[in-house]
N, C-alpha and C. Protein backbone atom coordinates (compact mmCIF):
# COMPACT_ATOMS: atom_id res chain seq x y z
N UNK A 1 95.98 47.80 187.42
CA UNK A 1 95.72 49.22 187.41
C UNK A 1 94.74 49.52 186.27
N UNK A 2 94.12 50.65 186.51
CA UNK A 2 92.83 51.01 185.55
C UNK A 2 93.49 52.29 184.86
N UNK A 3 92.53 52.67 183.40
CA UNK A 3 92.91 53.07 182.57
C UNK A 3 93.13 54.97 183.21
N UNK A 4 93.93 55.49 183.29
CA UNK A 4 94.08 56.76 183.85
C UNK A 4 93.60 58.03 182.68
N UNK A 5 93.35 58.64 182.86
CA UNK A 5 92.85 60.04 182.27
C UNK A 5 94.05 60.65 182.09
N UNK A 6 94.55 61.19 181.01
CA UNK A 6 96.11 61.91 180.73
C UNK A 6 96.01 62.98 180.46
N UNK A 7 95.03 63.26 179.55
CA UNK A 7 94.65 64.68 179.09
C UNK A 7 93.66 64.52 177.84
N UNK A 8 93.33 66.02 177.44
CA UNK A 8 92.71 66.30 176.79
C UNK A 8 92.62 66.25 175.44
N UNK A 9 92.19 65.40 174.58
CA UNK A 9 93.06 65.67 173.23
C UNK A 9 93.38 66.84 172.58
N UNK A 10 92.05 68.29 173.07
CA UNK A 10 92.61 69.27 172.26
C UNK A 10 93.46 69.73 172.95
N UNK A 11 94.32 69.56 174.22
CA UNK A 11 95.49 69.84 174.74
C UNK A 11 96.65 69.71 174.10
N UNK A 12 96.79 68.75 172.87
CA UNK A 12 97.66 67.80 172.17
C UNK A 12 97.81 68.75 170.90
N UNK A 13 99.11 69.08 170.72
CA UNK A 13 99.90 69.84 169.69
C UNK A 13 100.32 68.27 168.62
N UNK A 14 99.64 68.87 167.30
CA UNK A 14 100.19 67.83 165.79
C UNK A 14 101.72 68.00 165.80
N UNK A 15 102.16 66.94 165.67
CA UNK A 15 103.47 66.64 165.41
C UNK A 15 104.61 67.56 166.94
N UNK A 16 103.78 67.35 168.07
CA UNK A 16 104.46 67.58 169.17
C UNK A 16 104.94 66.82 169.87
N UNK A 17 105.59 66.23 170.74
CA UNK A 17 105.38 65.35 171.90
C UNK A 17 104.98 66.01 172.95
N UNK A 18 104.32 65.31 174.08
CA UNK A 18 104.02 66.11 175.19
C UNK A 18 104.14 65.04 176.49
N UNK A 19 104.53 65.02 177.51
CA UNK A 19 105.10 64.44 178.38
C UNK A 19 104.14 64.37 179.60
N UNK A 20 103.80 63.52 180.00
CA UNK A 20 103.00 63.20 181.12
C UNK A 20 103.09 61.93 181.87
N UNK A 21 103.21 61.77 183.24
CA UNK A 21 103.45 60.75 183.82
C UNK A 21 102.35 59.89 184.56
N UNK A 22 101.81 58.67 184.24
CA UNK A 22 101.19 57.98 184.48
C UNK A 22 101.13 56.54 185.26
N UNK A 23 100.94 56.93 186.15
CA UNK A 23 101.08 55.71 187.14
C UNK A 23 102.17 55.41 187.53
N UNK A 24 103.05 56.41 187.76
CA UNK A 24 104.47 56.77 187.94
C UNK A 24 105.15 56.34 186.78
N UNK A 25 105.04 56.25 185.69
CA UNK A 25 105.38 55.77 184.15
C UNK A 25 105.90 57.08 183.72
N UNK A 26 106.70 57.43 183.01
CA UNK A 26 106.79 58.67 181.84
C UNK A 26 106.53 58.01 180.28
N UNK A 27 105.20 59.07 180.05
CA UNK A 27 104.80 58.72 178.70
C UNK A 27 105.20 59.96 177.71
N UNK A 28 105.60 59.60 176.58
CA UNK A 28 105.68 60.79 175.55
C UNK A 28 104.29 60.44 174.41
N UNK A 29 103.42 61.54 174.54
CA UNK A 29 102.53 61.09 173.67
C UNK A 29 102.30 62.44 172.67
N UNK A 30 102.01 61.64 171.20
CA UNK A 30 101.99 62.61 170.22
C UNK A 30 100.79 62.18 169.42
N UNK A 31 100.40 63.25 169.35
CA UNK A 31 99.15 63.47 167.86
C UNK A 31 99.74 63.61 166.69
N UNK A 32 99.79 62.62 165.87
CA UNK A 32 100.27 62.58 164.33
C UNK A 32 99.37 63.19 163.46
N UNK A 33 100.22 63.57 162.24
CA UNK A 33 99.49 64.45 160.99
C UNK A 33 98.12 63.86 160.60
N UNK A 34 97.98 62.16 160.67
CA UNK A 34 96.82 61.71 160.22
C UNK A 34 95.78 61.66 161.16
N UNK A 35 96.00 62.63 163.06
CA UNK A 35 94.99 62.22 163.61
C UNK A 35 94.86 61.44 164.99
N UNK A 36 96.45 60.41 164.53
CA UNK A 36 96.59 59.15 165.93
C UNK A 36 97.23 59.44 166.83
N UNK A 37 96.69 58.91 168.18
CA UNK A 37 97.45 59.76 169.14
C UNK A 37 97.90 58.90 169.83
N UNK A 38 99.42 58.63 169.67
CA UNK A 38 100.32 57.84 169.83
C UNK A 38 101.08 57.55 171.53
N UNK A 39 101.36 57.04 172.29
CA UNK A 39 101.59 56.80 173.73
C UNK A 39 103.13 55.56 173.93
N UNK A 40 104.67 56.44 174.36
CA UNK A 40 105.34 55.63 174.22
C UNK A 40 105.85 55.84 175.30
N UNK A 41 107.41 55.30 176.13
CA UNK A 41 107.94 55.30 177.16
C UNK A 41 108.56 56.71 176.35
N UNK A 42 108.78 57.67 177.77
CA UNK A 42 109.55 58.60 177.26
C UNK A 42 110.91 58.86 177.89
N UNK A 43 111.50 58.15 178.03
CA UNK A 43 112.94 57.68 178.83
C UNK A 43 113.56 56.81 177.41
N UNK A 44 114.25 57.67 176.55
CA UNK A 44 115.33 57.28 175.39
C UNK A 44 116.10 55.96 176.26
N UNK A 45 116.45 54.97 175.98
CA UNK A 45 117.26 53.68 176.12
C UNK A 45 118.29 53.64 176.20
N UNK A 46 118.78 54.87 175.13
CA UNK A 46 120.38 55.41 175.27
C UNK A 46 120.90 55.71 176.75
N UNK A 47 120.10 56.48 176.98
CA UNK A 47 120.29 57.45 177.95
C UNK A 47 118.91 57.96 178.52
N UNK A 48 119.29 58.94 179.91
CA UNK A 48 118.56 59.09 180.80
C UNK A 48 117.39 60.37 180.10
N UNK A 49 116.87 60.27 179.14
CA UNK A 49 116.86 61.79 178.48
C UNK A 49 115.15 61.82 177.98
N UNK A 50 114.58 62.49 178.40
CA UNK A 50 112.66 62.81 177.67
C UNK A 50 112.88 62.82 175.94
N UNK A 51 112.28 62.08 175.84
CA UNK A 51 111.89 61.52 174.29
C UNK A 51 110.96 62.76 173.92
N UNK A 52 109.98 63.47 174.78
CA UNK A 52 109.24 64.29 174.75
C UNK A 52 109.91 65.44 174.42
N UNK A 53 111.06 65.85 174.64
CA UNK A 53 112.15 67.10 174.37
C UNK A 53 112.37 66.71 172.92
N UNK A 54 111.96 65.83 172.04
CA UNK A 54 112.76 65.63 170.85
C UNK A 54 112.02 66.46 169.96
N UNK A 55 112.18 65.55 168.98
CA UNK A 55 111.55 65.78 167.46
C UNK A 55 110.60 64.94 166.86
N UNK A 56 109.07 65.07 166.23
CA UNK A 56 108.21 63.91 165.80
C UNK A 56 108.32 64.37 164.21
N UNK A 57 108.91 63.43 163.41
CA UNK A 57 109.03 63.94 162.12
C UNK A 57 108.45 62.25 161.64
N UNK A 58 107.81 62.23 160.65
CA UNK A 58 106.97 60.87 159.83
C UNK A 58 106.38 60.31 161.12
N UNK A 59 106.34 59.01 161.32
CA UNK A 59 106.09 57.73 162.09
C UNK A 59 107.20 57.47 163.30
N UNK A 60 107.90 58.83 164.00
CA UNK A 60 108.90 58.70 164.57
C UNK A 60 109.29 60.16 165.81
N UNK A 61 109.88 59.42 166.74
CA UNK A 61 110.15 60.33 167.81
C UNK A 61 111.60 60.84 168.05
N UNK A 62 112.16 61.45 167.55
CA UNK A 62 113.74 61.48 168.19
C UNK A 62 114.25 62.31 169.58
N UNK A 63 115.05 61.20 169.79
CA UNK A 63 115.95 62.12 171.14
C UNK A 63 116.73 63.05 170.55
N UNK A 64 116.21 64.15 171.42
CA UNK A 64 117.08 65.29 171.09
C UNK A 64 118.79 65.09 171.33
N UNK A 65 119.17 64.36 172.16
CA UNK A 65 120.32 64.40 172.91
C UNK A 65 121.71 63.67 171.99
N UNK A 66 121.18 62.75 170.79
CA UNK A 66 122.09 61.79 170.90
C UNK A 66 121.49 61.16 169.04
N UNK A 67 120.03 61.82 169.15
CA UNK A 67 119.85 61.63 167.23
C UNK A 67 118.92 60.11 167.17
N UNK A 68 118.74 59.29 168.32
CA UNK A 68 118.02 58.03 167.71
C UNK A 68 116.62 58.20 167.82
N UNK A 69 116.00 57.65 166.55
CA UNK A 69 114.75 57.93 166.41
C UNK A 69 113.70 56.45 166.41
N UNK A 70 112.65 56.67 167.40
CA UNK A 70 112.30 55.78 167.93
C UNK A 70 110.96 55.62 167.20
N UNK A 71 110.34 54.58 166.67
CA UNK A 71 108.99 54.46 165.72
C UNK A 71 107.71 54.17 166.62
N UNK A 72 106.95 55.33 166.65
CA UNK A 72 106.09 55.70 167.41
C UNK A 72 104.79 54.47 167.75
N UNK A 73 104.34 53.35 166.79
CA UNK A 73 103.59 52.93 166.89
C UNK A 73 104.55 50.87 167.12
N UNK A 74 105.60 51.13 167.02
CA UNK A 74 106.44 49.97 167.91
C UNK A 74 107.29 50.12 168.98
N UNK A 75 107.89 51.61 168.90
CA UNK A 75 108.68 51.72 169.82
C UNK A 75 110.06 51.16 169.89
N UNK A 76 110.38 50.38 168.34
CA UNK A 76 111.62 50.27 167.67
C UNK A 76 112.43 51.59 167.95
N UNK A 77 113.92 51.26 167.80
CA UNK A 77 115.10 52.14 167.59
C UNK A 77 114.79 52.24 166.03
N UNK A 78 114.88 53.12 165.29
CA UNK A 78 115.31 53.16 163.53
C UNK A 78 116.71 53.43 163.53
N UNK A 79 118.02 54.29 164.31
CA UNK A 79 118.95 54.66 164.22
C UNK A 79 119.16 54.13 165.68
N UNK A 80 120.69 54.74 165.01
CA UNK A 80 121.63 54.34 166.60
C UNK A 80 122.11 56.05 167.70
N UNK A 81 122.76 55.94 168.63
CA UNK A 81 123.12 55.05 169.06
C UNK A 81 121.55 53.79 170.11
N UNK A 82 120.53 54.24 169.86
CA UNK A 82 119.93 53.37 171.19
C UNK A 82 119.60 51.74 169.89
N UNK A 83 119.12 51.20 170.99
CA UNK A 83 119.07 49.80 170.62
C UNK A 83 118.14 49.33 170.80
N UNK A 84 117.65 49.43 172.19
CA UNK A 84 116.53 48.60 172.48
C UNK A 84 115.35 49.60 172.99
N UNK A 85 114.03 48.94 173.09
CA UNK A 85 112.95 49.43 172.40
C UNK A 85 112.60 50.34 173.50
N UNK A 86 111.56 51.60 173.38
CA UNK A 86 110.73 51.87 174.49
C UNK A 86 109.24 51.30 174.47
N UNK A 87 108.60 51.29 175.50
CA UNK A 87 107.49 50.43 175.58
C UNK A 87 106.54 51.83 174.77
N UNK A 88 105.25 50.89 173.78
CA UNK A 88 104.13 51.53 173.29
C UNK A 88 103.11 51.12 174.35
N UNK A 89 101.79 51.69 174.91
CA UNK A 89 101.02 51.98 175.61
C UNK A 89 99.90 51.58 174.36
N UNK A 90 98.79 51.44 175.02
CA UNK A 90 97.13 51.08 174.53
C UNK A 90 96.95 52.71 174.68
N UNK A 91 95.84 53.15 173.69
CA UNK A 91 95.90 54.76 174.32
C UNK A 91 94.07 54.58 173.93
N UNK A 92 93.04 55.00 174.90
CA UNK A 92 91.69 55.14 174.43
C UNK A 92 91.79 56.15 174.58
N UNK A 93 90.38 56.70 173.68
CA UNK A 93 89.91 57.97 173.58
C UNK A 93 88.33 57.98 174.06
N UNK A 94 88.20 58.93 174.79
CA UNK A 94 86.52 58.88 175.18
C UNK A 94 86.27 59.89 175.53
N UNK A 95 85.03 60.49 174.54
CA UNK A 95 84.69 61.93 175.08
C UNK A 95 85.32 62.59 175.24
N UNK A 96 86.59 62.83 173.95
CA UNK A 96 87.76 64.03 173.93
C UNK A 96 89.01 64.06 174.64
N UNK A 97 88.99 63.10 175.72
CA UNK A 97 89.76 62.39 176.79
C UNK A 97 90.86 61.54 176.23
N UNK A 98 92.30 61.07 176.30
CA UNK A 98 93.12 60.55 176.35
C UNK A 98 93.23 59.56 177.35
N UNK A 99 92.89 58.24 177.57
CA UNK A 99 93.00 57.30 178.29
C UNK A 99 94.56 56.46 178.55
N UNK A 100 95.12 55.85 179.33
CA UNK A 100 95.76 54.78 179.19
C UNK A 100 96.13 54.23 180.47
N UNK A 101 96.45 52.93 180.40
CA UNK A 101 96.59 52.45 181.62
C UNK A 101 98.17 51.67 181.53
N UNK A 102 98.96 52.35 182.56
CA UNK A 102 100.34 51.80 182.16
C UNK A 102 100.97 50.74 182.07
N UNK A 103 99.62 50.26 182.98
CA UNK A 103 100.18 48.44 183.15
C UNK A 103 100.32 47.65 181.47
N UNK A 104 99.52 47.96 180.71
CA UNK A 104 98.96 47.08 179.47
C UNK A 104 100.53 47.86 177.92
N UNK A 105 100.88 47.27 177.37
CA UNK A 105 101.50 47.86 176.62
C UNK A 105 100.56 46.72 175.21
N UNK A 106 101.21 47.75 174.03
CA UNK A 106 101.16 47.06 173.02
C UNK A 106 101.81 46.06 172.29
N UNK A 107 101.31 44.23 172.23
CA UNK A 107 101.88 43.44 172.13
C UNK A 107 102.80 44.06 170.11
N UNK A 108 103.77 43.51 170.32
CA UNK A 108 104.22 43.65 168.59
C UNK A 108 104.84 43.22 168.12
């Protein structure tokens, strides 16, 4: 699969998540304070729940539902209860555009 068009970057709220589905994928993607615009699975591990409904506070995403906060650029758990990881995404930018293609994740 080829790299899909997601949105716009100035569509993208700092320290928001915003939820968009790609290639039948759910991505939670956030624009951080320094700029980076971050692309993770947005289906919490815990549970059935949008990562995108949470909270982006430092280098991190939390589920609203249950408190575990997931590190935006590995896609590590930092807290419990979840455990195991959500997938990070490749994210290009071109011409103001948000790229990604769901097949490719970030090796880590």
């Amino acid at each position: 699969m080829a790299e899909e068009l997601v949105i716009a970057r100035d569509q993208l709220v700092q320290d928001q998540a915003h939820r968009s589905i790609v290639g039948g994928i759910p991505v939670a993607l956030v624009l951080d304070s320094t700029g980076t615009v971050h692309a993770i699975g947005d289906t919490c591990t815990h549970g059935d729940i949008s990562l995108a409904e949470g909270f982006v506070e430092d280098n991190t995403l939390e589920c609203w539902a249950h408190g575990s906060k997931f590190e935006l650029t590995t896609g590590k758990p930092l807290t419990l209860p979840a455990y195991e990881p959500v997938p990070v995404f490749v994210v290009v930018e071109r011409d103001g555009n948000i790229f990604i293609d769901p097949t490719v994740t970030k090796e880590i």
